[in-house]
N, C-alpha and C. Protein backbone atom coordinates (compact mmCIF):
# COMPACT_ATOMS: atom_id res chain seq x y z
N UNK A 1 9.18 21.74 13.43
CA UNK A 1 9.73 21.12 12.28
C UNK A 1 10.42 22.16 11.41
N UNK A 2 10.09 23.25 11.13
CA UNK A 2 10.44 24.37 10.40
C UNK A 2 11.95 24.95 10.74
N UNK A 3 11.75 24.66 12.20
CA UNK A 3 13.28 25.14 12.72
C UNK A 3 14.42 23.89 12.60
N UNK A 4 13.62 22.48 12.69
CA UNK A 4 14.59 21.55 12.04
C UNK A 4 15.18 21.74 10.65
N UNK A 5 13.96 21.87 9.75
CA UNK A 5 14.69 22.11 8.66
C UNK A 5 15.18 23.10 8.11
N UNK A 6 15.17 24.42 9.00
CA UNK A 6 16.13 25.49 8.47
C UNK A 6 17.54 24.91 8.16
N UNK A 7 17.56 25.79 7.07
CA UNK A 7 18.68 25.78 6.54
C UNK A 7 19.43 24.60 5.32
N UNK A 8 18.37 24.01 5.04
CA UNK A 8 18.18 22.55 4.46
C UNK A 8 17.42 22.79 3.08
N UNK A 9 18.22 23.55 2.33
CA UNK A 9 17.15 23.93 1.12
C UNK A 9 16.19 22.38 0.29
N UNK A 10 17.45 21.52 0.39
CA UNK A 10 16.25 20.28 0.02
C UNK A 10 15.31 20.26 0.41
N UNK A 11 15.16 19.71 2.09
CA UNK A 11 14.08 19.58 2.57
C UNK A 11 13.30 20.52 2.84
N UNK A 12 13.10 21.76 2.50
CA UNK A 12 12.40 23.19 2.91
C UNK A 12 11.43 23.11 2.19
N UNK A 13 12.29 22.53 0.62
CA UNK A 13 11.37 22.50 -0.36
C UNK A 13 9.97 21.49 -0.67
N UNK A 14 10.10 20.70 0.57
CA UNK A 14 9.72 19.27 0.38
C UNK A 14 8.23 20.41 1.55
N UNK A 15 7.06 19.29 0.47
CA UNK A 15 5.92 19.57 1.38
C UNK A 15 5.73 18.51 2.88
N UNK A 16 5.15 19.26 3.78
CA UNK A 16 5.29 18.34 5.15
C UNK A 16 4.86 16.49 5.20
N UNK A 17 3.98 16.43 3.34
CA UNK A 17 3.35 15.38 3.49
C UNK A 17 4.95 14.41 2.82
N UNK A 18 5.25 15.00 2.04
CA UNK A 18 6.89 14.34 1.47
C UNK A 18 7.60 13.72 2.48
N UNK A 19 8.12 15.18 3.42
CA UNK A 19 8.73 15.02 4.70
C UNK A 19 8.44 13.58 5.12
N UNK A 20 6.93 13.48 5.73
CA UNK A 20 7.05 12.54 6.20
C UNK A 20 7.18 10.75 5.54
N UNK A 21 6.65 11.04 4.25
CA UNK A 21 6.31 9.65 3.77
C UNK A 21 8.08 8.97 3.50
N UNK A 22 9.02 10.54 3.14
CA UNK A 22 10.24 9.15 3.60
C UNK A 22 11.13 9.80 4.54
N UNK A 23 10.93 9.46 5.53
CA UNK A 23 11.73 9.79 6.90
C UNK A 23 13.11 9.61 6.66
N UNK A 24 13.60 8.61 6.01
CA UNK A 24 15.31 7.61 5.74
C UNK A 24 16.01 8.55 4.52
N UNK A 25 15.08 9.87 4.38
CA UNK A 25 15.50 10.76 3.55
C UNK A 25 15.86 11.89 4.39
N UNK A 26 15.43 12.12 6.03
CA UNK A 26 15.97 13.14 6.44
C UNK A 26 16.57 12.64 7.60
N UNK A 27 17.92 13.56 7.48
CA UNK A 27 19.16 13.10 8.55
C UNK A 27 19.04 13.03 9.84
N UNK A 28 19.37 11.83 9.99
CA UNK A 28 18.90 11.59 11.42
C UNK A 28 18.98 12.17 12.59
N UNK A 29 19.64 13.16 12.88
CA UNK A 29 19.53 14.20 13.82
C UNK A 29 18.15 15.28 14.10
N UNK A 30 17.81 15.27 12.79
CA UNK A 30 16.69 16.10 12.70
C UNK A 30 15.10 15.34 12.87
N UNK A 31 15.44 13.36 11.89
CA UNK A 31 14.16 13.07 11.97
C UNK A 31 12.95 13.22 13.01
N UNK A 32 13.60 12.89 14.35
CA UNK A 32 12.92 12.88 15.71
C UNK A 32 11.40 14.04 15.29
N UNK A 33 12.34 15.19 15.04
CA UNK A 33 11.31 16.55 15.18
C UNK A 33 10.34 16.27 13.88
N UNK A 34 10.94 15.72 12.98
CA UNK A 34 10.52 16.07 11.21
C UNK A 34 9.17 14.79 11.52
N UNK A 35 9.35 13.34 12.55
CA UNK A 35 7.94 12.50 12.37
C UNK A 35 7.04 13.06 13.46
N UNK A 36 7.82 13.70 14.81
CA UNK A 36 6.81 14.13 15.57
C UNK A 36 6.10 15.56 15.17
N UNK A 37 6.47 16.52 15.20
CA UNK A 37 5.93 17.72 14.70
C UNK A 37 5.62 17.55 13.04
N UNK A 38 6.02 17.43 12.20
CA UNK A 38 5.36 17.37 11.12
C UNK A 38 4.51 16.16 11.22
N UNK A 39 4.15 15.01 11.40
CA UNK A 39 3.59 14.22 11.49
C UNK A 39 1.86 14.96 12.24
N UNK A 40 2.23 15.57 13.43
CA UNK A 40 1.11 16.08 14.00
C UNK A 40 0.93 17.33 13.44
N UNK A 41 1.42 18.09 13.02
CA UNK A 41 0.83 18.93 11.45
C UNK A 41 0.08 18.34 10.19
N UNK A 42 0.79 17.70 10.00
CA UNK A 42 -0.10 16.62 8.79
C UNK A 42 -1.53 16.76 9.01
N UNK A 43 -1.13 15.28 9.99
CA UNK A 43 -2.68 15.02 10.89
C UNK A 43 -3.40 15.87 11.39
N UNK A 44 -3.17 16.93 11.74
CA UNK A 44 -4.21 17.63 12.31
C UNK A 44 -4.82 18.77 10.97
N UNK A 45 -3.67 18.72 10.21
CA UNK A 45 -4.38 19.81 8.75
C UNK A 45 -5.48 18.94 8.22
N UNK A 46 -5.36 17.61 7.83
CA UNK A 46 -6.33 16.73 7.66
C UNK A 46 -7.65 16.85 8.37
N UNK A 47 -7.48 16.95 10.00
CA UNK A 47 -8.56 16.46 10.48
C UNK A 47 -9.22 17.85 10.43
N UNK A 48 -8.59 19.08 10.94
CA UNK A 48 -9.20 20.54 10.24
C UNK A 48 -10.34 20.37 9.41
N UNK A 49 -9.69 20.00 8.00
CA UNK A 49 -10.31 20.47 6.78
C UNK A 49 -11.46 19.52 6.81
N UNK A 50 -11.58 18.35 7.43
CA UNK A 50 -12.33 17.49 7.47
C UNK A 50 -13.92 18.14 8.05
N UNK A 51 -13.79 18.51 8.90
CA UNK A 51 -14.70 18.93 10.08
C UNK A 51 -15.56 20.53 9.85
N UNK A 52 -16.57 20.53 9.20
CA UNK A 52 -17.55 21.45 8.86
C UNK A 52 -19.02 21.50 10.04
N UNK A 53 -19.31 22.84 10.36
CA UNK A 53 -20.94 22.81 10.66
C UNK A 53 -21.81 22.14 9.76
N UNK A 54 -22.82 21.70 10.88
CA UNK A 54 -24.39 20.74 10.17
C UNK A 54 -23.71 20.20 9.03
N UNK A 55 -22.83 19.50 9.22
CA UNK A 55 -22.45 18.62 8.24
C UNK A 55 -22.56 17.26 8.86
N UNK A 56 -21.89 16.31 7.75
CA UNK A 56 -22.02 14.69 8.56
C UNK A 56 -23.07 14.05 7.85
N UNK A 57 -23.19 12.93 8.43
CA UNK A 57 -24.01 11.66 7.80
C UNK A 57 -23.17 10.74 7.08
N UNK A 58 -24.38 9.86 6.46
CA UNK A 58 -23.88 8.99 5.48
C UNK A 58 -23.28 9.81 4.43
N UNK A 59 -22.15 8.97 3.14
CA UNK A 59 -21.25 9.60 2.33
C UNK A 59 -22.16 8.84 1.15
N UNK A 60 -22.32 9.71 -0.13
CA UNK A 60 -22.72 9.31 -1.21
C UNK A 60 -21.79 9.28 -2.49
N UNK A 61 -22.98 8.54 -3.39
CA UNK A 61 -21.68 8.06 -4.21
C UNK A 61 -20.55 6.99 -4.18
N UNK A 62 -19.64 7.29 -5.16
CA UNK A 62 -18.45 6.16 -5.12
C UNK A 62 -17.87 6.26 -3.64
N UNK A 63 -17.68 6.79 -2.67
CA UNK A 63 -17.45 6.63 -1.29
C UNK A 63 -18.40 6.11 -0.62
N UNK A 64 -19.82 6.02 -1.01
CA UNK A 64 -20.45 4.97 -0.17
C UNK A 64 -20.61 3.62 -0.81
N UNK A 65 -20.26 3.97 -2.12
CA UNK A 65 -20.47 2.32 -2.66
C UNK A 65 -19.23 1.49 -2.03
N UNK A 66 -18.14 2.51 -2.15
CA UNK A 66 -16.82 1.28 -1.66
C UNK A 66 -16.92 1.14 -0.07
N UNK A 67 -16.99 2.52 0.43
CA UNK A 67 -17.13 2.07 2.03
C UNK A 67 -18.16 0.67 2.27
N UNK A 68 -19.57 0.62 1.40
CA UNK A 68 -20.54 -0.75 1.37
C UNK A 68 -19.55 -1.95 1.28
N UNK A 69 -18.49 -1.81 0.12
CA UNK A 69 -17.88 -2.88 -0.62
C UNK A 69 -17.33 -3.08 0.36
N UNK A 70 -16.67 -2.05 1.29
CA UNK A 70 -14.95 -2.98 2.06
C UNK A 70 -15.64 -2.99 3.58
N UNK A 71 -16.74 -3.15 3.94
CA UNK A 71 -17.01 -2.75 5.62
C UNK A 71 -18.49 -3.24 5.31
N UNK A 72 -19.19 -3.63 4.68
CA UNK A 72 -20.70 -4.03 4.42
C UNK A 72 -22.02 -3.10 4.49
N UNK A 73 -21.56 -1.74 4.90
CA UNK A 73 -22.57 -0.87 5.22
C UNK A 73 -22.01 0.79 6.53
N UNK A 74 -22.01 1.69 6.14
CA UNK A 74 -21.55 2.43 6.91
C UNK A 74 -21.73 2.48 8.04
N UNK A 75 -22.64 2.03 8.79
CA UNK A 75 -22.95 1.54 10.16
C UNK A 75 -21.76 0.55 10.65
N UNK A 76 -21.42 -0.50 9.58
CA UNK A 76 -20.43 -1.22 10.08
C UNK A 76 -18.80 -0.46 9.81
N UNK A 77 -18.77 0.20 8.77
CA UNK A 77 -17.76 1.26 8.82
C UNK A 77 -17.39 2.08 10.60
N UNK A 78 -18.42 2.67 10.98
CA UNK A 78 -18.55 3.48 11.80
C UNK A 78 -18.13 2.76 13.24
N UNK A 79 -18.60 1.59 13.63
CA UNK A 79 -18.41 1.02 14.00
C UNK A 79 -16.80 0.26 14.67
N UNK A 80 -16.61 -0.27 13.24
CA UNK A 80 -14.65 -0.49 13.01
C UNK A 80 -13.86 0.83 13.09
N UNK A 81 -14.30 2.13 12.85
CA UNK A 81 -13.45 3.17 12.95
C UNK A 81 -13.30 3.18 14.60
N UNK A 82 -14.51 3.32 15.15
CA UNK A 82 -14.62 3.75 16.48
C UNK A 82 -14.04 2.48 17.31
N UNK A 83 -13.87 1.43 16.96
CA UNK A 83 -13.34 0.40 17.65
C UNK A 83 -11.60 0.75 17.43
N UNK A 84 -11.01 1.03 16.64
CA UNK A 84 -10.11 1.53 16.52
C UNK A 84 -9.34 2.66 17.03
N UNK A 85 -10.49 3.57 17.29
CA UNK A 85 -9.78 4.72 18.27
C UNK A 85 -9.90 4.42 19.57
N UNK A 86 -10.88 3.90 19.91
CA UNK A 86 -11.24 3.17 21.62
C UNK A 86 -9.86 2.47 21.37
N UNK A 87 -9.45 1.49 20.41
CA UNK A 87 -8.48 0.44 21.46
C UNK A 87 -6.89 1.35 21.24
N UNK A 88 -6.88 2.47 20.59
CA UNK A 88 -5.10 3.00 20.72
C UNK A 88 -5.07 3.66 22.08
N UNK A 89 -4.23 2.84 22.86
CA UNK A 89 -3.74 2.98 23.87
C UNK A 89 -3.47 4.51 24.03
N UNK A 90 -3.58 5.24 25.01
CA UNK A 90 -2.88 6.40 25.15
C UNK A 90 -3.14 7.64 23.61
N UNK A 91 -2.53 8.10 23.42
CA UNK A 91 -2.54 9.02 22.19
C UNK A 91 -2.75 8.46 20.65
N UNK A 92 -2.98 8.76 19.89
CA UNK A 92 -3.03 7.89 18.48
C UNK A 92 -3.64 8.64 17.83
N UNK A 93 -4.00 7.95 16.52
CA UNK A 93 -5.29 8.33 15.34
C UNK A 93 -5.54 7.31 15.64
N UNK A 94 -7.13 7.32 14.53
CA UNK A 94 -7.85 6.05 13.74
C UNK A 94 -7.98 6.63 13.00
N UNK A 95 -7.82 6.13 11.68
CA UNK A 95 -8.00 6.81 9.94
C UNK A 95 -8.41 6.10 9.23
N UNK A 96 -8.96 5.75 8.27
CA UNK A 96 -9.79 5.50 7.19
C UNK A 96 -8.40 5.57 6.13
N UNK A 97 -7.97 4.62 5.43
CA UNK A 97 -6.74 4.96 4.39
C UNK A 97 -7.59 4.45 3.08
N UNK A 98 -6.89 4.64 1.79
CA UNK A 98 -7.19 4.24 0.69
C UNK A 98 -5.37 3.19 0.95
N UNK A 99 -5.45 1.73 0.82
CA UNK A 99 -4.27 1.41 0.41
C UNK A 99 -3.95 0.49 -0.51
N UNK A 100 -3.59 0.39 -1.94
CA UNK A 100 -3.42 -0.30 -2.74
C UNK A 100 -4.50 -0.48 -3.47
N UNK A 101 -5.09 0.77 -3.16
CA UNK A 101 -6.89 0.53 -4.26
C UNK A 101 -7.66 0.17 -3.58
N UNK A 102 -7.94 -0.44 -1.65
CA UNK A 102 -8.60 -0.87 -1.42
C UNK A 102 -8.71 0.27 -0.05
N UNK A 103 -9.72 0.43 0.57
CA UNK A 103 -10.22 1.09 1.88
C UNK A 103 -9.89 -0.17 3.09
N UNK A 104 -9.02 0.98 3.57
CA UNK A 104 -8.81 0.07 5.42
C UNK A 104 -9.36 1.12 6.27
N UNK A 105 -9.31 0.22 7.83
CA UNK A 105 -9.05 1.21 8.96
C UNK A 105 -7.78 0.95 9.56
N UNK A 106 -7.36 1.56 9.90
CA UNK A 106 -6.04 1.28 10.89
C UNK A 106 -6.07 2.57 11.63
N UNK A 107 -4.91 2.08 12.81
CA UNK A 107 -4.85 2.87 13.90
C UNK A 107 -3.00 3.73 14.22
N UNK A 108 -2.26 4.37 14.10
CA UNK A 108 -1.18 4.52 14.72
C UNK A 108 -0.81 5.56 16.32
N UNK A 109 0.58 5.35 16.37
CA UNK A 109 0.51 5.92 17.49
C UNK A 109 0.62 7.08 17.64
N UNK A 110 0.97 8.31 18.69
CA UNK A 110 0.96 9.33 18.98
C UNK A 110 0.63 10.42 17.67
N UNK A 111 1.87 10.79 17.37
CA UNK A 111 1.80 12.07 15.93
C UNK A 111 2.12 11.18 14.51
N UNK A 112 1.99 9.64 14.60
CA UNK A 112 2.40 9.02 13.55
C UNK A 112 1.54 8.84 12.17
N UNK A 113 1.97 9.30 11.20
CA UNK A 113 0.52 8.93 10.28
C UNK A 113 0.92 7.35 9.26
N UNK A 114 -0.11 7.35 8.90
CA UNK A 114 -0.41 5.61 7.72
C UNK A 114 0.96 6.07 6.73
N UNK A 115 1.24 7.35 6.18
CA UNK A 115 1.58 7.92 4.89
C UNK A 115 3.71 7.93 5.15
N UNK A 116 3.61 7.44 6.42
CA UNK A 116 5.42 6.86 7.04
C UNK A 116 5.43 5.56 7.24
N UNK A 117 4.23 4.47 6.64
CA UNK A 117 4.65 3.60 6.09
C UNK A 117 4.68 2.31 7.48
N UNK A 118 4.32 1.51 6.86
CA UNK A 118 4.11 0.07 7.86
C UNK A 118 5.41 0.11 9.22
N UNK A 119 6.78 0.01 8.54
CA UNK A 119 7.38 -0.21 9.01
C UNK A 119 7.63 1.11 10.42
N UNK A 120 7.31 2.43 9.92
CA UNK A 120 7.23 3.44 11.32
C UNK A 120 6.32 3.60 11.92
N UNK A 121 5.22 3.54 11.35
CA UNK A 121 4.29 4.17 12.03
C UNK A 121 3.12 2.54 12.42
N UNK A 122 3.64 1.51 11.85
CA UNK A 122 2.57 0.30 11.97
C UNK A 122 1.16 0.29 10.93
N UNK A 123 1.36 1.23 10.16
CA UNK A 123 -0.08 1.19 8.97
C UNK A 123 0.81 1.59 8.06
N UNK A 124 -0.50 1.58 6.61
CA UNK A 124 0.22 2.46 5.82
C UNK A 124 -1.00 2.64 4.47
N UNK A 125 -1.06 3.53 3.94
CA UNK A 125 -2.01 4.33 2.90
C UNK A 125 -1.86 5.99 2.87
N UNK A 126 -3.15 6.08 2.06
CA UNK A 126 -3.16 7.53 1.98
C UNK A 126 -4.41 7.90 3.01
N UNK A 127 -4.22 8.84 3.57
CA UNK A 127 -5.24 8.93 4.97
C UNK A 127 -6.57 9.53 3.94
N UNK A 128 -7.96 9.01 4.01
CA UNK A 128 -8.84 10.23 3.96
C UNK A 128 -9.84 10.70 5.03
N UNK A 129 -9.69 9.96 6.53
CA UNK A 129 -9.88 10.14 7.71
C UNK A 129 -9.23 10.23 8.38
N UNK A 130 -9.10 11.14 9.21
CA UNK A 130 -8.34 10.47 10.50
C UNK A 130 -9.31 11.27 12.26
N UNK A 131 -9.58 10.64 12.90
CA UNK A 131 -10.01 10.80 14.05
C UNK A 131 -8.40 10.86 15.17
N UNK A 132 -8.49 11.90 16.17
CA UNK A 132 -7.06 12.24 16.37
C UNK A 132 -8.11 11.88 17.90
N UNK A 133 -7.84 10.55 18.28
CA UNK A 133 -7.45 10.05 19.38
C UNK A 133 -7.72 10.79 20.55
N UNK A 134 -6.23 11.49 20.74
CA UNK A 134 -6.31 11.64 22.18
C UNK A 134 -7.20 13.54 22.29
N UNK A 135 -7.59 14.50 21.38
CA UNK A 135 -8.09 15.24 21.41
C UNK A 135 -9.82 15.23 20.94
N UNK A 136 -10.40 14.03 20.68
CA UNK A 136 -11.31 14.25 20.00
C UNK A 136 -11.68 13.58 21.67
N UNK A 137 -13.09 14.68 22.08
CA UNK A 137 -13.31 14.68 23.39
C UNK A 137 -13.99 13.39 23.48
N UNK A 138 -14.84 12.93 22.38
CA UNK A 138 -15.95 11.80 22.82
C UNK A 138 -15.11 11.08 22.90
N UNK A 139 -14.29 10.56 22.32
CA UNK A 139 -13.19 9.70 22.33
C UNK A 139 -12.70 9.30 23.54
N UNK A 140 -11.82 10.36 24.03
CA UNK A 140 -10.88 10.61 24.88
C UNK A 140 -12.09 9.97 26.21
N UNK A 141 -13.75 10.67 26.64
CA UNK A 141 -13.98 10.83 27.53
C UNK A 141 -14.68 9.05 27.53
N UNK A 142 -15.04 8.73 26.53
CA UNK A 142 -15.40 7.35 26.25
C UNK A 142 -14.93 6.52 26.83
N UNK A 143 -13.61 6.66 26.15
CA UNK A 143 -12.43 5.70 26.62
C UNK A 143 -12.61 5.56 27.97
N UNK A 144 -12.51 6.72 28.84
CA UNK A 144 -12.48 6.70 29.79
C UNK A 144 -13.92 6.19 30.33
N UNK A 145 -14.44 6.42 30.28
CA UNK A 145 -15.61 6.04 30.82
C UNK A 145 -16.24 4.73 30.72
N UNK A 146 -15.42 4.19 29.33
CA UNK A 146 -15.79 2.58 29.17
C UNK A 146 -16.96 2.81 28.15
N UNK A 147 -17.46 3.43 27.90
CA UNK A 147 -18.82 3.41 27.49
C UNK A 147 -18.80 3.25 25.70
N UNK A 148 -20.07 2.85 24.99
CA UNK A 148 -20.25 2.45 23.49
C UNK A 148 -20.13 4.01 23.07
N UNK A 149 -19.04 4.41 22.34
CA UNK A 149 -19.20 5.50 21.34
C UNK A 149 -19.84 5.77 20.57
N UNK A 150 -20.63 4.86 19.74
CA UNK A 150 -21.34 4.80 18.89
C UNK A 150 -22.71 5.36 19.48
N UNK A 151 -23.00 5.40 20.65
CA UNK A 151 -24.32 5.66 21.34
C UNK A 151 -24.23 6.94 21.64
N UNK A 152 -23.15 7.95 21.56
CA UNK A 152 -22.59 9.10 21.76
C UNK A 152 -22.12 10.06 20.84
N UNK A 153 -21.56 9.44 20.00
CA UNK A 153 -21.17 10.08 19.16
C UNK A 153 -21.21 11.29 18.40
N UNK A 154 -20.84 12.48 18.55
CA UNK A 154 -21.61 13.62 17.64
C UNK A 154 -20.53 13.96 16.78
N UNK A 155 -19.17 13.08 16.12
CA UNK A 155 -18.42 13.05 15.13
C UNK A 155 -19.67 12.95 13.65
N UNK A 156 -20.35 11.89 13.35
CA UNK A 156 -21.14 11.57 12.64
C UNK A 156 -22.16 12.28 12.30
């Protein structure tokens, strides 16, 4: 992406999360690189920072009261996330968005994130999860295997 936007002092200046949220802002010759490579920069700086030793569990606080509010209980959270990465075909996320004040799950495809909007990417919010699909091994080997993730799981 960096070498797309050389030379583009606008967009240089623009952080990768800008970049992507309006694509119809960068010239179309370049977008291709600017949703796939920045898109999978995004997403994966996200899922990075996400992911600590002996960490995990349930979330406290105003993140577990709303996760209760919009999913009935984090078990059923956990649940809908992981049903979400099992069914993206091939490569994807599953993410957890905040959208319009309310908590979803949704799923997009390859390097696409929620934050490029319904119309590109098929979701849309601000990510504060994202499970990256085709690299997250339980996932990946699940899938394959057919088997309940939830019975496996060592994301959680």
């Amino acid at each position: 992406m960096n070498k797309a936007i050389a030379g583009k002092a606008d967009l240089e200046q623009k952080s990768v999360e800008q970049l992507i949220s309006n694509l119809d802002a960068v010239p179309a010759d370049i977008r291709g690189a600017v949703r796939n490579n920045g898109g999978g920069h995004a997403n994966h700086s996200l899922f990075w920072k996400l992911l600590a030793p002996k960490s995990g569990g349930a979330p406290s606080g105003k993140l577990a009261d709303d996760i209760k509010g919009a999913f009935g209980s984090f078990d059923a959270f956990k649940e809908k996330l992981e049903a979400a990465a099992v069914g993206r075909f091939g490569s994807g996320w599953a993410w957890l968005v905040l959208n319009h004040g309310k908590l979803e799950i949704v799923s997009t495809a390859n390097q696409d994130s929620p934050l490029m909007g319904k119309a590109v990417s098929g979701a849309e919010g601000k990510p504060l999860l994202g499970v990256d699909v085709g690299s997250t091994p339980i996932i990946s080997s699940t899938k394959t295997a057919g088997r309940n993730i939830s019975k496996r799981s060592g994301m959680w």
